[in-house]
C-alpha atoms as a PDB file:
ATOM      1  CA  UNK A   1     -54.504   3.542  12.206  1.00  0.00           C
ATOM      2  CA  UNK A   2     -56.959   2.283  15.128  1.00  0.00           C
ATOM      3  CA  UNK A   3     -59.351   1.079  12.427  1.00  0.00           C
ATOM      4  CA  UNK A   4     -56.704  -0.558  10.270  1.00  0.00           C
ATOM      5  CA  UNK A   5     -55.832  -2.718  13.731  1.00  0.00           C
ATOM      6  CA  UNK A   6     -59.514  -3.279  14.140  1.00  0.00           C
ATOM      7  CA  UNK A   7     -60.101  -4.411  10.818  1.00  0.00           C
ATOM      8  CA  UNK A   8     -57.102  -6.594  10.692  1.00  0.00           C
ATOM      9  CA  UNK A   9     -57.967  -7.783  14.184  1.00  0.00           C
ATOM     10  CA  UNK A  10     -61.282  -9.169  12.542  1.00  0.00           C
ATOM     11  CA  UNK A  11     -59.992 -10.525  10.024  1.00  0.00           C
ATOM     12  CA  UNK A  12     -57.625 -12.851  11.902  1.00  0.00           C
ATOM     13  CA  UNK A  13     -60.925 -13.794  14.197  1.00  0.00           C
ATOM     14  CA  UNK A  14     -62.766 -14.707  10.907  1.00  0.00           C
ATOM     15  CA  UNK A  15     -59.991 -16.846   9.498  1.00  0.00           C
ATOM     16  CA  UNK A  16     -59.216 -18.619  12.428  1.00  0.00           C
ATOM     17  CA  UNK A  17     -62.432 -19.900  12.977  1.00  0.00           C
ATOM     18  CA  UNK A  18     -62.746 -21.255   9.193  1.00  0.00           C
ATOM     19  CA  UNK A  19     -59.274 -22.706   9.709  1.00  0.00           C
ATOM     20  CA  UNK A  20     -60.366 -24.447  12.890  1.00  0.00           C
ATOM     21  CA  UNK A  21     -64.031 -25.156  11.931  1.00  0.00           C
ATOM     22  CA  UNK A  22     -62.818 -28.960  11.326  1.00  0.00           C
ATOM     23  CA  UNK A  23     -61.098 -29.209  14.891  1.00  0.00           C
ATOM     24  CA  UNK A  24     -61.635 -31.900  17.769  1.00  0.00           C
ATOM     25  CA  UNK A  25     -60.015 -32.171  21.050  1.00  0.00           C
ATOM     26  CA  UNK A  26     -59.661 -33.718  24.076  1.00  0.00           C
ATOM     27  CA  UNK A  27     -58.288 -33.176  27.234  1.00  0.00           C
ATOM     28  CA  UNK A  28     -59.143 -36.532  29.143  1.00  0.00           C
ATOM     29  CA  UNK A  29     -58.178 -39.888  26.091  1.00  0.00           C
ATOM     30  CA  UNK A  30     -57.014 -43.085  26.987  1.00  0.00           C
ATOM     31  CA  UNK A  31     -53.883 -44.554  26.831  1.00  0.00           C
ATOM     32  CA  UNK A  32     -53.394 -48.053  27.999  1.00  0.00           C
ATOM     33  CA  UNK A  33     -50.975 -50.497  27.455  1.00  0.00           C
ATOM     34  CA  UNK A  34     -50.391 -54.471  28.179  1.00  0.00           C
ATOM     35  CA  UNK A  35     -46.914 -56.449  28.956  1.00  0.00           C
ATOM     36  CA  UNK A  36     -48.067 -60.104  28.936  1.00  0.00           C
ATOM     37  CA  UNK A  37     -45.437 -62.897  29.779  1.00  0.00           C
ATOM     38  CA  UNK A  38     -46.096 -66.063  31.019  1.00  0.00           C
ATOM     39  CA  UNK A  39     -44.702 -65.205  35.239  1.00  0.00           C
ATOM     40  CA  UNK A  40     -46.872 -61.702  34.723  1.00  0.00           C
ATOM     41  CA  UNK A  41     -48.920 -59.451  33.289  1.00  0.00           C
ATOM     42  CA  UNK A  42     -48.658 -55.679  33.525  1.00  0.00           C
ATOM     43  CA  UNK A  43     -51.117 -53.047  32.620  1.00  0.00           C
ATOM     44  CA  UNK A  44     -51.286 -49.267  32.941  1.00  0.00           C
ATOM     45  CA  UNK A  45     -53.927 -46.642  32.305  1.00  0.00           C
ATOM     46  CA  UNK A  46     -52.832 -42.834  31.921  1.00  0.00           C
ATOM     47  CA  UNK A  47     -56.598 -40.990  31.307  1.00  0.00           C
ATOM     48  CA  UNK A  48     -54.675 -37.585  31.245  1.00  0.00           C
ATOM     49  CA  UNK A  49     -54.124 -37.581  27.373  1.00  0.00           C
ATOM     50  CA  UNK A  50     -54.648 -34.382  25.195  1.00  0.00           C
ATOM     51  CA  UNK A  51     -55.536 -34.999  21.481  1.00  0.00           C
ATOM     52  CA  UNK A  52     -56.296 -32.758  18.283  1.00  0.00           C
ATOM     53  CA  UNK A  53     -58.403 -34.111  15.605  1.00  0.00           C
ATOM     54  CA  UNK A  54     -58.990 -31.902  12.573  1.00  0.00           C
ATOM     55  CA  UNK A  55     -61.555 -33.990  10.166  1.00  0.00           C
ATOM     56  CA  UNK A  56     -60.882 -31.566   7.090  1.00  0.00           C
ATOM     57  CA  UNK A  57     -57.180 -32.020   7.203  1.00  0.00           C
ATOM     58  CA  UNK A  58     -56.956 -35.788   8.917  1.00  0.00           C
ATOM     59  CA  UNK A  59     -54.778 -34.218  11.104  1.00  0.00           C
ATOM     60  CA  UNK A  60     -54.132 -35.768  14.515  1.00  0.00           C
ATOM     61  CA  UNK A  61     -51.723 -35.394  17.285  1.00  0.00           C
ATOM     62  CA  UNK A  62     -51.502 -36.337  21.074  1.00  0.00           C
ATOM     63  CA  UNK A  63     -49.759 -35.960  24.444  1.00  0.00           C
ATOM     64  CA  UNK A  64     -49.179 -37.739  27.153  1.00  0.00           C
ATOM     65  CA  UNK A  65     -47.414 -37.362  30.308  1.00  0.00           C
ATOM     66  CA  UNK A  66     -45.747 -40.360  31.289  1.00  0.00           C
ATOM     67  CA  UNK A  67     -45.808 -39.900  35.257  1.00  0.00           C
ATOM     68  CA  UNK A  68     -49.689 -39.937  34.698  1.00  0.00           C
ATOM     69  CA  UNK A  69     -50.061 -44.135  33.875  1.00  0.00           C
ATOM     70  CA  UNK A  70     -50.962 -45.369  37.165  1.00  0.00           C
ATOM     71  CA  UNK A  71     -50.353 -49.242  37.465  1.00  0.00           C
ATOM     72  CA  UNK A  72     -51.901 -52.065  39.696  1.00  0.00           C
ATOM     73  CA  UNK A  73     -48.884 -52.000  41.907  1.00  0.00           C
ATOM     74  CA  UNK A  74     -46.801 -49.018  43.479  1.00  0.00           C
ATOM     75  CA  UNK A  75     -44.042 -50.460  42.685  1.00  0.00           C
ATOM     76  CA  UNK A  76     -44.670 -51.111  39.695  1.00  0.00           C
ATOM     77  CA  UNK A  77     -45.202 -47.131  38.730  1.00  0.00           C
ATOM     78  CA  UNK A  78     -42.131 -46.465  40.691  1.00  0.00           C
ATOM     79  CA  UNK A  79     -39.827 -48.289  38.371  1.00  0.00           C
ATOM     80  CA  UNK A  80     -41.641 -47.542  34.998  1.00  0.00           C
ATOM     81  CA  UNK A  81     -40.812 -43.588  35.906  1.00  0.00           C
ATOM     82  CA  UNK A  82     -37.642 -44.029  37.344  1.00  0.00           C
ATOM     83  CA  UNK A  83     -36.069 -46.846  35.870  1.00  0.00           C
ATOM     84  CA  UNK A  84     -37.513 -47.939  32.241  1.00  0.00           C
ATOM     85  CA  UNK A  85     -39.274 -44.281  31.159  1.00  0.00           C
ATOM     86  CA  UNK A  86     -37.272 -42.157  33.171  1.00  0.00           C
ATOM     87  CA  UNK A  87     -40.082 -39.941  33.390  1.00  0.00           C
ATOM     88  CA  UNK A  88     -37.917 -37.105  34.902  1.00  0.00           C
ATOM     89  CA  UNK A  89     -35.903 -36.922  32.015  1.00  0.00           C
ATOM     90  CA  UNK A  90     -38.739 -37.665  29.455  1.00  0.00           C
ATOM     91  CA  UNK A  91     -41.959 -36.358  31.075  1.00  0.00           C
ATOM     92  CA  UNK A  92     -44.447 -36.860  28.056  1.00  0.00           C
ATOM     93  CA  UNK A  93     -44.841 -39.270  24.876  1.00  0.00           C
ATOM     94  CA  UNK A  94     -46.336 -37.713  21.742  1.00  0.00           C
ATOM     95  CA  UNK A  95     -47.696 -38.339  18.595  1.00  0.00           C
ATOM     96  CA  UNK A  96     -48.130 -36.028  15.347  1.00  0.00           C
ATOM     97  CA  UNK A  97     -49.604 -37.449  12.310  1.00  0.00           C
ATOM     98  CA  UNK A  98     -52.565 -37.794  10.054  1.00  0.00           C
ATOM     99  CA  UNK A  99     -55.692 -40.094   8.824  1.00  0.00           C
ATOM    100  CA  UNK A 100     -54.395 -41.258   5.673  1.00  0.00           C
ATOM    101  CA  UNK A 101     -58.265 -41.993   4.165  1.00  0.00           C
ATOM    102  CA  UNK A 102     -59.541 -38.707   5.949  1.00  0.00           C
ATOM    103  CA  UNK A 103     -62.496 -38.441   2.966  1.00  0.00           C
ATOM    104  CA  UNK A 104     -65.059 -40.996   4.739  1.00  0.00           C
ATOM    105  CA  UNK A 105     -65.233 -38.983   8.158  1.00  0.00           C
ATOM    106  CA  UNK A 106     -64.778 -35.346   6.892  1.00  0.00           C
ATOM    107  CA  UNK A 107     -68.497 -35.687   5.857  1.00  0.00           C
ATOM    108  CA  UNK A 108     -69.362 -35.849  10.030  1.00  0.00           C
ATOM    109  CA  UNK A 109     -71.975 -38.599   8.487  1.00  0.00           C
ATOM    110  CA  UNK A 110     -73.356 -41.074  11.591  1.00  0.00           C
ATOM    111  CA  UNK A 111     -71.004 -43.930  11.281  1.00  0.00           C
ATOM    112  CA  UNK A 112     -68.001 -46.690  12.042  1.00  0.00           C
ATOM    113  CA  UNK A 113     -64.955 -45.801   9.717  1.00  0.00           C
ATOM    114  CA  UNK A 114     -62.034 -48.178   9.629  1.00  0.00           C
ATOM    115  CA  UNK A 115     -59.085 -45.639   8.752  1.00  0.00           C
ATOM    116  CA  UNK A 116     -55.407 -46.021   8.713  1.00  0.00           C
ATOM    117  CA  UNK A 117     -52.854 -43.774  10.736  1.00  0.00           C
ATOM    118  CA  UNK A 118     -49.387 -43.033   9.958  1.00  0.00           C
ATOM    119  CA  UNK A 119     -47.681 -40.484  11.756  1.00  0.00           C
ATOM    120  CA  UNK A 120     -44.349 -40.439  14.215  1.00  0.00           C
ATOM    121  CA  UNK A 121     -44.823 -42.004  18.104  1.00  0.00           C
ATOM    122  CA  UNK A 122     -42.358 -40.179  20.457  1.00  0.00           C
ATOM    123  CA  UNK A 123     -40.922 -42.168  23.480  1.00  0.00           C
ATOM    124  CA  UNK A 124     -37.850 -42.213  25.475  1.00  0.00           C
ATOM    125  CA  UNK A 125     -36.748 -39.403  23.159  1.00  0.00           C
ATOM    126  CA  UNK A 126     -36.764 -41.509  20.362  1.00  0.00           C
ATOM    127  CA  UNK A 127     -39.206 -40.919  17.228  1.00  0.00           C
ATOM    128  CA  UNK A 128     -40.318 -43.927  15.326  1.00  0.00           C
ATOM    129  CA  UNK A 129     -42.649 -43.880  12.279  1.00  0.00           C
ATOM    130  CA  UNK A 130     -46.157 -45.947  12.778  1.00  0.00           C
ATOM    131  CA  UNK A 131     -48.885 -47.027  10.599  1.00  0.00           C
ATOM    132  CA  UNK A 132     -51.697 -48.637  12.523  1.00  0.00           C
ATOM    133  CA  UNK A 133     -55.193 -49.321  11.624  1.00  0.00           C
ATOM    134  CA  UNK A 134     -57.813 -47.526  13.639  1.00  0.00           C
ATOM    135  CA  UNK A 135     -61.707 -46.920  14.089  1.00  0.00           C
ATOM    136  CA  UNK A 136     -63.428 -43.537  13.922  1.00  0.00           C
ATOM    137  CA  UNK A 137     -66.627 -43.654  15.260  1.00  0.00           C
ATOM    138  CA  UNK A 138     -69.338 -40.600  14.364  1.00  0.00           C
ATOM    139  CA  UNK A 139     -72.653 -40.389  16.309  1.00  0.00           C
ATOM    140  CA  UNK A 140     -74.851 -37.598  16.339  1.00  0.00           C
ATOM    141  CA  UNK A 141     -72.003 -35.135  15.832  1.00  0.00           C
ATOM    142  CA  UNK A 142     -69.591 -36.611  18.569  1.00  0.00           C
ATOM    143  CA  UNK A 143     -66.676 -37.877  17.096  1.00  0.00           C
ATOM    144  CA  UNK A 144     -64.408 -40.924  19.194  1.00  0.00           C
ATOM    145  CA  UNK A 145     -61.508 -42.715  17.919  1.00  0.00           C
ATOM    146  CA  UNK A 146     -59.719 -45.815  18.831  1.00  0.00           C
ATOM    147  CA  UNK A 147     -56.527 -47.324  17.820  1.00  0.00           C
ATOM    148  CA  UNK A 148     -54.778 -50.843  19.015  1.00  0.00           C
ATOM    149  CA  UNK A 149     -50.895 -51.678  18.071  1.00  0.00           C
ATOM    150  CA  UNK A 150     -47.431 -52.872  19.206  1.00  0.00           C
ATOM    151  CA  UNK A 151     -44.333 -51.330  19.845  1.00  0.00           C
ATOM    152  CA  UNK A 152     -40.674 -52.882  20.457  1.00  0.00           C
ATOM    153  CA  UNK A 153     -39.151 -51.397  23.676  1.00  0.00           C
ATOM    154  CA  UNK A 154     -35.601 -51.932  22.008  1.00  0.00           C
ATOM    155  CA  UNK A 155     -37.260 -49.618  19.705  1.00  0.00           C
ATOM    156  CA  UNK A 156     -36.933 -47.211  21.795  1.00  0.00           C
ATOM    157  CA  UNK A 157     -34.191 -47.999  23.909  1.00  0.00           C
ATOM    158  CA  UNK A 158     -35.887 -48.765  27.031  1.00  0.00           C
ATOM    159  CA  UNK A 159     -33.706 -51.356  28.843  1.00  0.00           C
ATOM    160  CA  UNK A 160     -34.765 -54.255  30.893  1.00  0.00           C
ATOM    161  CA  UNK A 161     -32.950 -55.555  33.573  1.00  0.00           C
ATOM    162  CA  UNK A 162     -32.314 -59.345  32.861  1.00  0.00           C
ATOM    163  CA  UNK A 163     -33.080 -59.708  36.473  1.00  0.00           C
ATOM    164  CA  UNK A 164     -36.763 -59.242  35.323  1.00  0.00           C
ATOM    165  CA  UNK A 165     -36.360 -59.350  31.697  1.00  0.00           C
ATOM    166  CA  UNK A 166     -38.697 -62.622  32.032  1.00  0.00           C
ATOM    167  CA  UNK A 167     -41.978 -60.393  33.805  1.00  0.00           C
ATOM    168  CA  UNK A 168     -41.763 -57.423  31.087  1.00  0.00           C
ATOM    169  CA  UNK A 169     -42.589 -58.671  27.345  1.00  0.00           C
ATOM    170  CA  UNK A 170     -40.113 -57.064  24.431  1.00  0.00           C
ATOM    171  CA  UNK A 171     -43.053 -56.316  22.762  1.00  0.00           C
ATOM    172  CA  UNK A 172     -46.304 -54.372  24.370  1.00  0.00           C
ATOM    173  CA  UNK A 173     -49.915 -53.424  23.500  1.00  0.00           C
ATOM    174  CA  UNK A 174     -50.674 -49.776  23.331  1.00  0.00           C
ATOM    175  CA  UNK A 175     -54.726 -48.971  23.237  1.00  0.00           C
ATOM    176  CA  UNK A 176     -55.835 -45.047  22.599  1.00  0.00           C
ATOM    177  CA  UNK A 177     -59.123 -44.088  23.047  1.00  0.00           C
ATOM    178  CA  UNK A 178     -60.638 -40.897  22.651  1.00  0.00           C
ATOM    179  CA  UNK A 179     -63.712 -39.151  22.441  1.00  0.00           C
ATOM    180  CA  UNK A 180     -63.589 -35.814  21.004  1.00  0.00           C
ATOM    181  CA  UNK A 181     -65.468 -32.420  21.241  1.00  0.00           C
ATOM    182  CA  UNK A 182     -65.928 -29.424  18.959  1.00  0.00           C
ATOM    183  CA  UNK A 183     -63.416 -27.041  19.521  1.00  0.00           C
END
């Protein structure tokens, strides 16, 4: 019975590492994102983002925590948790999709791949489908990404005060950036 468990045991080993073979993380990406108006602009950084990239699949999924974007201004951090986030309530934003046109980087050739991503964005507790163009980049076996696009905030149903509705835009610019490593 020992060997049957060992044998098993083995097994498992050798077929998780062909199922992962294909699989990228990373534990520090970029999120950023941009609120232009014409009183104020407002950017924040969060470079606490964990990503999964499998290249055989197209696979590719990511975390954030939202108490991690840090802001030019306290109090501007202060009231993105507590007031338009509510990071207490939802702590993280996520992502789970895949590459649509995975065949041009599941090769690992040296290169610049313009892909498309569809997959659903999770904020406030709300899911909403995206489909965003985005770059892969491949360079002697390190693989990075990056992806620029727009979401609503009504979208979402993160409310504005109309006392500042005129410094926070309706609509904001959300960069990722990550650079990957072999898993």
């Amino acid at each position: 019975m020992k060997k049957i468990i060992i044998l098993f045991t083995i097994i498992l080993i050798g077929i998780s590492n062909i199922s992962f073979g294909q699989v990228y993380y990373t534990k520090n990406g970029r999120i950023s994102f941009f609120s232009k108006t014409s009183l104020e602009n407002i950017t924040a950084d969060n470079n606490q983002v964990i990503s999964v990239l499998n290249t055989e699949k197209g696979v590719l999924e990511f975390s954030a925590l939202n108490n991690a974007f840090h802001f030019p201004k306290a109090k501007m951090e202060e009231d993105f948790n507590e007031n338009y986030i509510e990071s207490n309530k939802y702590p993280k934003a996520t992502f789970k999709g895949n590459i649509t046109d995975i065949s041009g980087i599941s090769s690992l050739k040296d290169g610049s791949y313009n892909v498309n991503v569809k997959g659903d964005l999770m904020i406030h507790g709300i899911s909403k489908n995206i489909n965003t163009p985005a770059t892969i980049t491949i360079k002697d076996g390190k693989i990075s990404g990056t992806a620029t696009f727009k979401i609503l905030l009504k979208d979402y149903n993160i409310k504005v005060p109309s006392i500042v509705s005129n410094k926070i835009a309706e609509s904001i610019d959300i960069t990722v950036s990550c650079n990957y490593e072999k898993k």
